[in-house]
PDB file of N, CA and C in Angstrom:
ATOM      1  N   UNK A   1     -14.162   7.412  -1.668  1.00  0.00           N
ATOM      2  CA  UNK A   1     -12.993   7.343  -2.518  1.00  0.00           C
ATOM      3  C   UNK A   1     -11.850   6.734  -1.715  1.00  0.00           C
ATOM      4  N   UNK A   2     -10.934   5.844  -2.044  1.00  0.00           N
ATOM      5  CA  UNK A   2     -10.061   5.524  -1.676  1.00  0.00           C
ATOM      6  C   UNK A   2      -8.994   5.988  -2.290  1.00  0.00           C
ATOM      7  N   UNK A   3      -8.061   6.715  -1.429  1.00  0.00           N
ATOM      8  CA  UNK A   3      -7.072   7.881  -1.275  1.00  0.00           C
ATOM      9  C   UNK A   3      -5.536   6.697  -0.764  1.00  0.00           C
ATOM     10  N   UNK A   4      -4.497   6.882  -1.898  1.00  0.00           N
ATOM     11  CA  UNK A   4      -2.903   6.202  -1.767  1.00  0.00           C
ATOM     12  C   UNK A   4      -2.291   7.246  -0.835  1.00  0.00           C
ATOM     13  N   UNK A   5      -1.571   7.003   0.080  1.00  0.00           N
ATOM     14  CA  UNK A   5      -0.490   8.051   0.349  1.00  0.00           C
ATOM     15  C   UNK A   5       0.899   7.147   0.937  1.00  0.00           C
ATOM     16  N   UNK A   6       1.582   8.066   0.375  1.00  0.00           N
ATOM     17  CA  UNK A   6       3.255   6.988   0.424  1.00  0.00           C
ATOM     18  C   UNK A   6       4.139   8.120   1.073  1.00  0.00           C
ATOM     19  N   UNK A   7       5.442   7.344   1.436  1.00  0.00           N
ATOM     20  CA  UNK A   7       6.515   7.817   1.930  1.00  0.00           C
ATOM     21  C   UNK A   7       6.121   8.652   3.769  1.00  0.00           C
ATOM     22  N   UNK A   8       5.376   7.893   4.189  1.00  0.00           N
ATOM     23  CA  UNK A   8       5.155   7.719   5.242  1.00  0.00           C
ATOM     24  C   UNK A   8       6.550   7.648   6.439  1.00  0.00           C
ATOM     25  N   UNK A   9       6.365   8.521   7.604  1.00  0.00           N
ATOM     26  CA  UNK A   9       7.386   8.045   8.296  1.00  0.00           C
ATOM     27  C   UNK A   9       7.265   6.547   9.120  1.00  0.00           C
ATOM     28  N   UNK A  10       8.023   6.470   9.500  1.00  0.00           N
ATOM     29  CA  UNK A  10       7.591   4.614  10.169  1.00  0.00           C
ATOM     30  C   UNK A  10       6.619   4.904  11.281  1.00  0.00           C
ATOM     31  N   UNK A  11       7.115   6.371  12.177  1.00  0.00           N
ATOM     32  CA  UNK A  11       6.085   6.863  13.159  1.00  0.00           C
ATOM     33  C   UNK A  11       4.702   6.455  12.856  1.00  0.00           C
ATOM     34  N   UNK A  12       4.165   6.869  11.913  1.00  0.00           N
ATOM     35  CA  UNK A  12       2.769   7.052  11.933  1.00  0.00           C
ATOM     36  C   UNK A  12       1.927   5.968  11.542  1.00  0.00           C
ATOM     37  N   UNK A  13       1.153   6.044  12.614  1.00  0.00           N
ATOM     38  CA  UNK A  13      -0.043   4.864  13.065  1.00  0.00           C
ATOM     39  C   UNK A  13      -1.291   5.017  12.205  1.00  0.00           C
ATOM     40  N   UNK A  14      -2.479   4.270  12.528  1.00  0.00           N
ATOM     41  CA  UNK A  14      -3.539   4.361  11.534  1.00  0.00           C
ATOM     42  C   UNK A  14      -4.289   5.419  12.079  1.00  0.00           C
ATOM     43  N   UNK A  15      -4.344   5.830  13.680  1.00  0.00           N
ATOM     44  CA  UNK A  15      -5.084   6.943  14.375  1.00  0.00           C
ATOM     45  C   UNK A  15      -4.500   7.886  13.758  1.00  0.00           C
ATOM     46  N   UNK A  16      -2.764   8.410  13.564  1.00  0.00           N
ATOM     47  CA  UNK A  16      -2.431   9.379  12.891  1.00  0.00           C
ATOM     48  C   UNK A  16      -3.227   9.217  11.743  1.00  0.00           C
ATOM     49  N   UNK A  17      -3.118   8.543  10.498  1.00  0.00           N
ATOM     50  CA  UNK A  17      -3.431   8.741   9.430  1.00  0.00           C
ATOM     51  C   UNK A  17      -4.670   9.189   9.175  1.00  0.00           C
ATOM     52  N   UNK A  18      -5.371   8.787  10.054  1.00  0.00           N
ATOM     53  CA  UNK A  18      -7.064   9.403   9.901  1.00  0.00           C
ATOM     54  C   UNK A  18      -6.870  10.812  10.172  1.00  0.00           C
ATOM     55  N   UNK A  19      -6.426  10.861  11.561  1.00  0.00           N
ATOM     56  CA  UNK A  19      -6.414  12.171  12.251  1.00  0.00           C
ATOM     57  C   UNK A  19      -6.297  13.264  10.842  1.00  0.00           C
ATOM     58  N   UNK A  20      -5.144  13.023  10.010  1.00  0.00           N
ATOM     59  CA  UNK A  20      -4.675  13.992   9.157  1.00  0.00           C
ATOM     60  C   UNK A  20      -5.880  14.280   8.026  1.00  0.00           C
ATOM     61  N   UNK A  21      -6.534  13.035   7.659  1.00  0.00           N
ATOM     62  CA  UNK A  21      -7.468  13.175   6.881  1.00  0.00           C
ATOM     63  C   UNK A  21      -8.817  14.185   7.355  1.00  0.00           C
ATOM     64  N   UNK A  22      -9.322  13.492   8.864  1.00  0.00           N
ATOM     65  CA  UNK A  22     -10.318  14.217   9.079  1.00  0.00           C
ATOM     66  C   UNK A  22     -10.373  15.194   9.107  1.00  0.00           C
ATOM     67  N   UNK A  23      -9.843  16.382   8.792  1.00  0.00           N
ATOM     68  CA  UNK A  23      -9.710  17.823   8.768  1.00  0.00           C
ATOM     69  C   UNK A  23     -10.449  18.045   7.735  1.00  0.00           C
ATOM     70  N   UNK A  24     -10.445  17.321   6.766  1.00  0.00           N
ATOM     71  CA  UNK A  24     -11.414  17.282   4.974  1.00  0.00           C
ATOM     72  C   UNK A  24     -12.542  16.515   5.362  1.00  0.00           C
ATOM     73  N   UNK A  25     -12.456  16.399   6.309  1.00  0.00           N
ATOM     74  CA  UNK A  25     -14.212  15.489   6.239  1.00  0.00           C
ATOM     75  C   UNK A  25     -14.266  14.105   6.743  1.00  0.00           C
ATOM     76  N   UNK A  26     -15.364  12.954   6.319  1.00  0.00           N
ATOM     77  CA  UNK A  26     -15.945  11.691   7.307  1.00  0.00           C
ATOM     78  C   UNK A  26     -14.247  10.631   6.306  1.00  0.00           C
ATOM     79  N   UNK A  27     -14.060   9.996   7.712  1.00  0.00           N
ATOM     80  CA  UNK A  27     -13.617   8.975   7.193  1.00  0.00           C
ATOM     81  C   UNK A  27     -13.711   7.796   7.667  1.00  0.00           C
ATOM     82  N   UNK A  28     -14.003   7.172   6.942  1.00  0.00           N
ATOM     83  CA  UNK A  28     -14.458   5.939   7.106  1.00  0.00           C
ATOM     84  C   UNK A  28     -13.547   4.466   7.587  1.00  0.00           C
ATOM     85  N   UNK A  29     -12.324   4.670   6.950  1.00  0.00           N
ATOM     86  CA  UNK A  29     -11.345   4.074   7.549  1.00  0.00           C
ATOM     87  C   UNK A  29      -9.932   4.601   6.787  1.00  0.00           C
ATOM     88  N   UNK A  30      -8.629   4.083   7.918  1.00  0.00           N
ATOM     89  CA  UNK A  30      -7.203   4.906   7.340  1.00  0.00           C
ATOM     90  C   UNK A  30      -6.850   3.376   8.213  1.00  0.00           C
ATOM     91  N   UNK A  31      -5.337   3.123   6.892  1.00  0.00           N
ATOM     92  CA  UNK A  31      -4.599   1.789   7.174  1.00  0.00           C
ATOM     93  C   UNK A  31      -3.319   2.256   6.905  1.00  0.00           C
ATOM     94  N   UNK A  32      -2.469   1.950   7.606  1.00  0.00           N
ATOM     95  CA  UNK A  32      -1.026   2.312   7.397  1.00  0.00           C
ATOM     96  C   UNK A  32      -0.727   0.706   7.709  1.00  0.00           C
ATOM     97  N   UNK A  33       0.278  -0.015   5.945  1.00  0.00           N
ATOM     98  CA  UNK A  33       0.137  -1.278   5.696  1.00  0.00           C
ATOM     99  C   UNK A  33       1.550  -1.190   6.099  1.00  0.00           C
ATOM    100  N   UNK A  34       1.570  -2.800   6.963  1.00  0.00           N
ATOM    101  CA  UNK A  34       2.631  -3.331   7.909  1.00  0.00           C
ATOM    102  C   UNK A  34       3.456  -4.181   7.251  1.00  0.00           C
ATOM    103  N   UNK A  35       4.386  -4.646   7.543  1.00  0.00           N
ATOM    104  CA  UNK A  35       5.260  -6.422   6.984  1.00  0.00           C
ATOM    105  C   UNK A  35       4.596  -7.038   8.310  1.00  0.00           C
ATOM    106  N   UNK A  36       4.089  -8.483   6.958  1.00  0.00           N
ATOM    107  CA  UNK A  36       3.902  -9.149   7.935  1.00  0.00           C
ATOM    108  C   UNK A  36       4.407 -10.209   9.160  1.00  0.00           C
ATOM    109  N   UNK A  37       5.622 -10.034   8.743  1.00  0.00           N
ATOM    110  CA  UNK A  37       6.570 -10.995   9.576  1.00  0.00           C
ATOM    111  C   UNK A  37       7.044  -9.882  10.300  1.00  0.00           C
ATOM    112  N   UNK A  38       7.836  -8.381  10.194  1.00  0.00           N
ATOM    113  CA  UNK A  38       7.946  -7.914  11.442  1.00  0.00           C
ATOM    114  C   UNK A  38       7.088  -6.606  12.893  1.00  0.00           C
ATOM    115  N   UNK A  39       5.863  -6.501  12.063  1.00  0.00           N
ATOM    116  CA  UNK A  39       5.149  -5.722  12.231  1.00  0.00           C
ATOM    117  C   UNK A  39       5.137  -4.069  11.909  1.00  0.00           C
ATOM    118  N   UNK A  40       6.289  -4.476  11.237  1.00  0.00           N
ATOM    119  CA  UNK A  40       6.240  -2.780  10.869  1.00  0.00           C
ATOM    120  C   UNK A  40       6.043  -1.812   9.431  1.00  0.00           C
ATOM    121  N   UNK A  41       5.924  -0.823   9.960  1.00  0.00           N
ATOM    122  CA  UNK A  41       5.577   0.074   9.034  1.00  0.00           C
ATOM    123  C   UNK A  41       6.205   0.145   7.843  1.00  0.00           C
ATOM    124  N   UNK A  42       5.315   0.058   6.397  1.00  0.00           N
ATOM    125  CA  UNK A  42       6.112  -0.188   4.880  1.00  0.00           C
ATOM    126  C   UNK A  42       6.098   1.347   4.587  1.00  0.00           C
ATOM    127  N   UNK A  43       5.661   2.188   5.094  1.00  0.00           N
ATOM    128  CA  UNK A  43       5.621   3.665   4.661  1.00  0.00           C
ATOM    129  C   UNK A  43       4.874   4.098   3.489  1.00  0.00           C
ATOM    130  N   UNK A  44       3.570   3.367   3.834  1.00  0.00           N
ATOM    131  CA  UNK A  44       2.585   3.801   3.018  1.00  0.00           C
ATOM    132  C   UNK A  44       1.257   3.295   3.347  1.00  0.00           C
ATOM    133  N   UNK A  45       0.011   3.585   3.158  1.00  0.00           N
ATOM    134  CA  UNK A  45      -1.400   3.780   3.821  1.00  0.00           C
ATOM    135  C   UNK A  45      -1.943   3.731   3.079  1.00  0.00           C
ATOM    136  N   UNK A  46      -3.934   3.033   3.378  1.00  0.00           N
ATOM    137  CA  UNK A  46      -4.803   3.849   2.361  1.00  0.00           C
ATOM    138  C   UNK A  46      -6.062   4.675   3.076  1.00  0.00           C
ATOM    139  N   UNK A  47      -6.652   5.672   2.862  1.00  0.00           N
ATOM    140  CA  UNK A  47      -7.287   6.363   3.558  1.00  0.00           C
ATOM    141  C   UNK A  47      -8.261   6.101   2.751  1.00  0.00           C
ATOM    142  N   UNK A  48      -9.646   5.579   3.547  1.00  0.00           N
ATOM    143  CA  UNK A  48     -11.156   5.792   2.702  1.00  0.00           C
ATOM    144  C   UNK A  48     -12.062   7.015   3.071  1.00  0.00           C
ATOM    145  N   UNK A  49     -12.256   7.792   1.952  1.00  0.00           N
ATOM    146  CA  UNK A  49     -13.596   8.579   2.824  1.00  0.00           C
ATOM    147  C   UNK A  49     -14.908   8.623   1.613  1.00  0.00           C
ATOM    148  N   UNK A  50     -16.337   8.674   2.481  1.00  0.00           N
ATOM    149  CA  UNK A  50     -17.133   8.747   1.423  1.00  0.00           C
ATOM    150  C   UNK A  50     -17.471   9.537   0.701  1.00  0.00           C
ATOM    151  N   UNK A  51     -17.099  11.000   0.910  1.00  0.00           N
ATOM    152  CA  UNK A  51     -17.560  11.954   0.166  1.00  0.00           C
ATOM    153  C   UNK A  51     -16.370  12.502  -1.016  1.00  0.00           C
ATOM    154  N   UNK A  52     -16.581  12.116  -2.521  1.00  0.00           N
ATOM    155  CA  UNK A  52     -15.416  12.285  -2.992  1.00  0.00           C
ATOM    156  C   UNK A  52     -15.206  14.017  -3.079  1.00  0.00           C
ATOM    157  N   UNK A  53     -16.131  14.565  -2.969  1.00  0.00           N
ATOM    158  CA  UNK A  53     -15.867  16.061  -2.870  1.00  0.00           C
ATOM    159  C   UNK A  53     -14.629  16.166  -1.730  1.00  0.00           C
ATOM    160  N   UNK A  54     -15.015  16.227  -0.835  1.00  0.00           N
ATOM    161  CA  UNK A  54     -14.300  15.893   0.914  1.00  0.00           C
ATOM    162  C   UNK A  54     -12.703  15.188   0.461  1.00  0.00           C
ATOM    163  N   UNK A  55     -12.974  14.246  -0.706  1.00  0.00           N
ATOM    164  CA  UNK A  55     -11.455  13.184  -0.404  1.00  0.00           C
ATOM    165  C   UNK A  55     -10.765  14.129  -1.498  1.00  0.00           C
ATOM    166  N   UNK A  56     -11.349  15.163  -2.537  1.00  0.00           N
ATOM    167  CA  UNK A  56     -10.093  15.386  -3.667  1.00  0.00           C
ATOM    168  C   UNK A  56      -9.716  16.555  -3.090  1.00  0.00           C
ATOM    169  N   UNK A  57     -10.302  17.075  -2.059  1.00  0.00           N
ATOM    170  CA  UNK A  57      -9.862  18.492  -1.253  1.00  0.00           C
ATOM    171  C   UNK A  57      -8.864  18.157  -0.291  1.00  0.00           C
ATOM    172  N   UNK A  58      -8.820  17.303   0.478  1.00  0.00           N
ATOM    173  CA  UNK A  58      -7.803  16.178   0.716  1.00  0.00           C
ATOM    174  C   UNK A  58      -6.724  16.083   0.388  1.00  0.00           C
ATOM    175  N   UNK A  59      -6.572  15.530  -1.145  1.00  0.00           N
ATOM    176  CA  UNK A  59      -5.562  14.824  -1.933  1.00  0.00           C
ATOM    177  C   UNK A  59      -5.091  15.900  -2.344  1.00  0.00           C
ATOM    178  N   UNK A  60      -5.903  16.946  -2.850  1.00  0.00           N
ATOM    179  CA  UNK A  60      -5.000  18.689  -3.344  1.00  0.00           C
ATOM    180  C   UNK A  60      -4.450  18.873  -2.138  1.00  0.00           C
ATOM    181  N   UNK A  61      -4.751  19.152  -0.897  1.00  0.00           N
ATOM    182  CA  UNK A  61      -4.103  19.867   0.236  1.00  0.00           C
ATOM    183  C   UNK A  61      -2.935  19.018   0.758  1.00  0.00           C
ATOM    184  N   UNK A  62      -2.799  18.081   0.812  1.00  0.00           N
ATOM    185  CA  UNK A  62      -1.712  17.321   1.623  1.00  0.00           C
ATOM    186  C   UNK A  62      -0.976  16.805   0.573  1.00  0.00           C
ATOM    187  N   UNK A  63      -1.109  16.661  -0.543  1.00  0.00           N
ATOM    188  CA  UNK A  63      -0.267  15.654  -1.510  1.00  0.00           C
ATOM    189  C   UNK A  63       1.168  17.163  -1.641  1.00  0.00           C
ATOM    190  N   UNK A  64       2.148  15.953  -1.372  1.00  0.00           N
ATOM    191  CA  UNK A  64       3.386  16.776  -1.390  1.00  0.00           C
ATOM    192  C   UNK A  64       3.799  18.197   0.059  1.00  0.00           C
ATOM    193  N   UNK A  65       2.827  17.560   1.081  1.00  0.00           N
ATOM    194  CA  UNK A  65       2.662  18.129   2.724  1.00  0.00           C
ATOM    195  C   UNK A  65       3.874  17.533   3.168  1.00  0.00           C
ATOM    196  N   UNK A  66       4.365  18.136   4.031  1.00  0.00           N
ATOM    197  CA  UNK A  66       4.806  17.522   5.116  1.00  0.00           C
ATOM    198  C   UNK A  66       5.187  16.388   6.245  1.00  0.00           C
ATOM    199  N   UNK A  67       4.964  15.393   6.668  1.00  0.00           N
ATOM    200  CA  UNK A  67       4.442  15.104   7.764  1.00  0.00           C
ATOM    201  C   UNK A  67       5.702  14.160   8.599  1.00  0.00           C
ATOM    202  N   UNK A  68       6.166  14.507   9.556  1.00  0.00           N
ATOM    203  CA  UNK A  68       7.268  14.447  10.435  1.00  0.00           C
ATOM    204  C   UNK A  68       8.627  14.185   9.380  1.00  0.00           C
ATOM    205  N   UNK A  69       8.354  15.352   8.736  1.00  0.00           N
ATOM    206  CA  UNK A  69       9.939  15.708   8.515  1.00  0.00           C
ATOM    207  C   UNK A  69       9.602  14.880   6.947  1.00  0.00           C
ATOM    208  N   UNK A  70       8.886  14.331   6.456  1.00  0.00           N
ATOM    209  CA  UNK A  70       9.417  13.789   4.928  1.00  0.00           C
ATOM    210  C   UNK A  70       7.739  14.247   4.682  1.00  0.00           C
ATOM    211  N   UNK A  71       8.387  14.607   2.790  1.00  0.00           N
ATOM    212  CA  UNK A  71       7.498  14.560   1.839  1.00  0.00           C
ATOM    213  C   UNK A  71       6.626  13.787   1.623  1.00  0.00           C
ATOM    214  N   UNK A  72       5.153  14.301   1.433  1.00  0.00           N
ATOM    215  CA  UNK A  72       4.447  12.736   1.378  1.00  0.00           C
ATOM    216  C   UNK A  72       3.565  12.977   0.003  1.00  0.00           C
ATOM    217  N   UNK A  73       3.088  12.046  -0.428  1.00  0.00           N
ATOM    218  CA  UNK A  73       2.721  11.917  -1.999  1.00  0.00           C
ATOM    219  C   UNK A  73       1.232  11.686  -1.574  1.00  0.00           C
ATOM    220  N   UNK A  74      -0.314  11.890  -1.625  1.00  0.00           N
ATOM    221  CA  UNK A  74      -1.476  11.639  -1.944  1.00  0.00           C
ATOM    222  C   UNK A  74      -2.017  10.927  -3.005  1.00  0.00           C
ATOM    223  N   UNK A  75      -2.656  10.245  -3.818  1.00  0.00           N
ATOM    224  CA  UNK A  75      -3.173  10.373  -4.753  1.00  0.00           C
ATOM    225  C   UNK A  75      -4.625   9.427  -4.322  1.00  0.00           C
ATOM    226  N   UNK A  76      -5.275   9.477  -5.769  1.00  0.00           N
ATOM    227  CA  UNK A  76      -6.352   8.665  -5.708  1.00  0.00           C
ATOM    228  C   UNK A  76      -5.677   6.648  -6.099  1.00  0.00           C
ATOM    229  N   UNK A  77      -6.434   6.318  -5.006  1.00  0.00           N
ATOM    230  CA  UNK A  77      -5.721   4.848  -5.179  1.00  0.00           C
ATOM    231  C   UNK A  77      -6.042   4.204  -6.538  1.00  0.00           C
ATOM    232  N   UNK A  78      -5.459   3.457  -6.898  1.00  0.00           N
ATOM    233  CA  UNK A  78      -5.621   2.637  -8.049  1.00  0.00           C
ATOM    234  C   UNK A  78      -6.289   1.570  -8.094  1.00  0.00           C
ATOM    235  N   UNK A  79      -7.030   1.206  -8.894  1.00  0.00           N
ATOM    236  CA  UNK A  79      -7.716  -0.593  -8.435  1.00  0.00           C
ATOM    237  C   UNK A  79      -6.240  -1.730  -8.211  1.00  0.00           C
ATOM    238  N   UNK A  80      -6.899  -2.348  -7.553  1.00  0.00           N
ATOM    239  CA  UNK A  80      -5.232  -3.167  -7.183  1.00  0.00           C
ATOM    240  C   UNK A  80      -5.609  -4.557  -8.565  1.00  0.00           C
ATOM    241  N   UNK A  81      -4.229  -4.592  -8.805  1.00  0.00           N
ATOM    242  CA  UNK A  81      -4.343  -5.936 -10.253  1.00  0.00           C
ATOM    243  C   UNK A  81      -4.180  -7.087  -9.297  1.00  0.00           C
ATOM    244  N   UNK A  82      -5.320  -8.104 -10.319  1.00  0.00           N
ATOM    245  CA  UNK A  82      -4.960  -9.051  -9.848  1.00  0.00           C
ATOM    246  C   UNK A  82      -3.292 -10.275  -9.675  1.00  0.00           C
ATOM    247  N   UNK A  83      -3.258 -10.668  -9.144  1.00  0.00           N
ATOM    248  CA  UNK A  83      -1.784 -11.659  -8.741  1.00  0.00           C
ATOM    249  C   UNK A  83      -2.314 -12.959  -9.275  1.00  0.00           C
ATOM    250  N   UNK A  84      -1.068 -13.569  -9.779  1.00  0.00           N
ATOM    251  CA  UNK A  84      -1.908 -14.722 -10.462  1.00  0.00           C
ATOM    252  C   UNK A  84      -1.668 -15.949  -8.898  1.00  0.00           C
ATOM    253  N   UNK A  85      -1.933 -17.002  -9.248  1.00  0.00           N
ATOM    254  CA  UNK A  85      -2.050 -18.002  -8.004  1.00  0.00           C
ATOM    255  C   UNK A  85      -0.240 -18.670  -7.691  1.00  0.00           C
ATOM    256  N   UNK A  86       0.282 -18.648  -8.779  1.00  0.00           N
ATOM    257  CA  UNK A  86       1.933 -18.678  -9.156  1.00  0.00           C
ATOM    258  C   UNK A  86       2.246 -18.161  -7.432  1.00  0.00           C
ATOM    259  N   UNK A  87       3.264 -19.084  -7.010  1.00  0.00           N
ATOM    260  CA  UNK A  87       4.506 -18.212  -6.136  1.00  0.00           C
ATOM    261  C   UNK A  87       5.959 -17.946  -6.978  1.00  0.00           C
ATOM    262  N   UNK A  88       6.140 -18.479  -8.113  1.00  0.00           N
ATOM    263  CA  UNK A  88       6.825 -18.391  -8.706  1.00  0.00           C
ATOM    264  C   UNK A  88       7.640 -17.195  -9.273  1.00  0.00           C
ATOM    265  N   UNK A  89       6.631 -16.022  -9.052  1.00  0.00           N
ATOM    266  CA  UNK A  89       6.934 -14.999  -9.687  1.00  0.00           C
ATOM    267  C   UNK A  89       7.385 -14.895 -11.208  1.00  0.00           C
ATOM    268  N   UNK A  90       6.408 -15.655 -12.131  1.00  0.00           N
ATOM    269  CA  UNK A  90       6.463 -15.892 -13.208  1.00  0.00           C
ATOM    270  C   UNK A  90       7.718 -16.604 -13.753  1.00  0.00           C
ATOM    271  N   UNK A  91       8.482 -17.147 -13.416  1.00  0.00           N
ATOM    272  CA  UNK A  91       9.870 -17.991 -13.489  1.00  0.00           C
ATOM    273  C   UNK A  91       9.479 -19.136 -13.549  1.00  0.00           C
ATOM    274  N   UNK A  92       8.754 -19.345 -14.247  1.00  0.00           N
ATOM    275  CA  UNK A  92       8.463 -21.012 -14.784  1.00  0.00           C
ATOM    276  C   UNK A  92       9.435 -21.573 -15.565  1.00  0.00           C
ATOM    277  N   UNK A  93      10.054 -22.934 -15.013  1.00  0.00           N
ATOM    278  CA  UNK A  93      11.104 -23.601 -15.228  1.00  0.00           C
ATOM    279  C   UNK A  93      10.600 -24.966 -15.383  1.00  0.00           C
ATOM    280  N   UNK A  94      11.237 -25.715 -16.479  1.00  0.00           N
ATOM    281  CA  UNK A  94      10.841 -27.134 -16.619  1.00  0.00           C
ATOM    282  C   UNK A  94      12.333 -27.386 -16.418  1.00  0.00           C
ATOM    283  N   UNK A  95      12.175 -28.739 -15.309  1.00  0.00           N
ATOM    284  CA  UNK A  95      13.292 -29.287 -15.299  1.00  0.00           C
ATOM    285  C   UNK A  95      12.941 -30.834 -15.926  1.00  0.00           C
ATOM    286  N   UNK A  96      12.394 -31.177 -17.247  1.00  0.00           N
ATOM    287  CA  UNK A  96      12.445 -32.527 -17.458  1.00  0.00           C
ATOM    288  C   UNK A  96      13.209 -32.251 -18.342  1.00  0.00           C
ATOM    289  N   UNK A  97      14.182 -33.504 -18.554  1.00  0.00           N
ATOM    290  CA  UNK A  97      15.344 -33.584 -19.343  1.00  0.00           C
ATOM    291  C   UNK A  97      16.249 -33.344 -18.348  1.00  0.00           C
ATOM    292  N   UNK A  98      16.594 -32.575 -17.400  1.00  0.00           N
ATOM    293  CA  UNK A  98      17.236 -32.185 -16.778  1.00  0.00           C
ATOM    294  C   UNK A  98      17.941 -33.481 -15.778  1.00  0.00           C
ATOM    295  N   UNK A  99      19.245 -33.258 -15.386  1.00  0.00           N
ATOM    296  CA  UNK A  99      19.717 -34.278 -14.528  1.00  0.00           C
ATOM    297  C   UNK A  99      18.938 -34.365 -13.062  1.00  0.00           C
ATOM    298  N   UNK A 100      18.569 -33.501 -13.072  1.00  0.00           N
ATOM    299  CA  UNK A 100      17.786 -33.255 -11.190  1.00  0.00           C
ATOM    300  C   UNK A 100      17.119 -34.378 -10.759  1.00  0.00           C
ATOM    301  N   UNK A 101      17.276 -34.898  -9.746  1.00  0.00           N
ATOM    302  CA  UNK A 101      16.528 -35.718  -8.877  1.00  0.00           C
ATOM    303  C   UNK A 101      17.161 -36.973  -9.450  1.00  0.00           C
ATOM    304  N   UNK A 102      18.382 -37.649 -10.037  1.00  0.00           N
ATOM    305  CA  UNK A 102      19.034 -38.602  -9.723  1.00  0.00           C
ATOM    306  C   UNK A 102      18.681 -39.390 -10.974  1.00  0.00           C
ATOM    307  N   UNK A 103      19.016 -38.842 -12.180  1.00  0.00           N
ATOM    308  CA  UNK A 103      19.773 -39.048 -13.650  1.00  0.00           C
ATOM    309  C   UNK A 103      17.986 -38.949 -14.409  1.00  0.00           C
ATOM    310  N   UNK A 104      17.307 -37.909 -13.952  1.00  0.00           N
ATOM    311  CA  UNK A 104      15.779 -37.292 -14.697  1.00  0.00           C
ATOM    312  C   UNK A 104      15.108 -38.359 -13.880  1.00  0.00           C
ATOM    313  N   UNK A 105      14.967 -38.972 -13.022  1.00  0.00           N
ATOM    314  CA  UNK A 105      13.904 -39.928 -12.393  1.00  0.00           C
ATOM    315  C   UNK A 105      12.934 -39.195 -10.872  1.00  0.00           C
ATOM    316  N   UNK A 106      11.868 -39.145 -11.815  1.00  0.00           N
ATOM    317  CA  UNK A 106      11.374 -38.390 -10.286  1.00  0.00           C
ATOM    318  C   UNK A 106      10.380 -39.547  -9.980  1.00  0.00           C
TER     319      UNK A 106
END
């Protein structure tokens, strides 16, 4: 099962994040996701483990825990949606007709 957890302190590394998990059982892998331009911590992770028995005992026990001083949220992750190929961020603009590029001449 792949397990969300947010509001992460910036402290905590991906060894922490497992660490906290393995107490519930095998895990398979824990990511605490970075920016990629400054390397740091976005304050939030995803923890995989295979046994979903193991991961919802997990997600009951720690969701809304502790962990260096802030609240932290668990849940079961979501399928991630797809992004379309756009950098645009859906702001599609026609500039024909438009004066741009030296009286509409491109």
């Amino acid at each position: 099962m792949n397990i969300y957890v947010s509001n992460l302190s910036f402290n905590v590394v991906d060894e922490d994040l497992k660490a906290f998990f393995e107490e519930y059982g095998e895990v398979s892998s824990a990511r605490v996701i970075t920016d990629k331009f400054t390397g740091r911590s976005r304050g939030f992770g995803f923890v995989e483990m295979p046994n979903d028995e193991e991961a919802k005992k997990a997600i009951g026990e720690l969701d809304k825990g502790v962990v260096e001083g802030r609240p932290i949220t668990v849940t079961e992750a979501k399928p991630r949606e797809e992004r379309s190929n756009s950098n645009d961020g859906g702001n599609r603009r026609s500039f024909a007709g438009s004066n741009r590029g030296g009286g509409g001449r491109y």
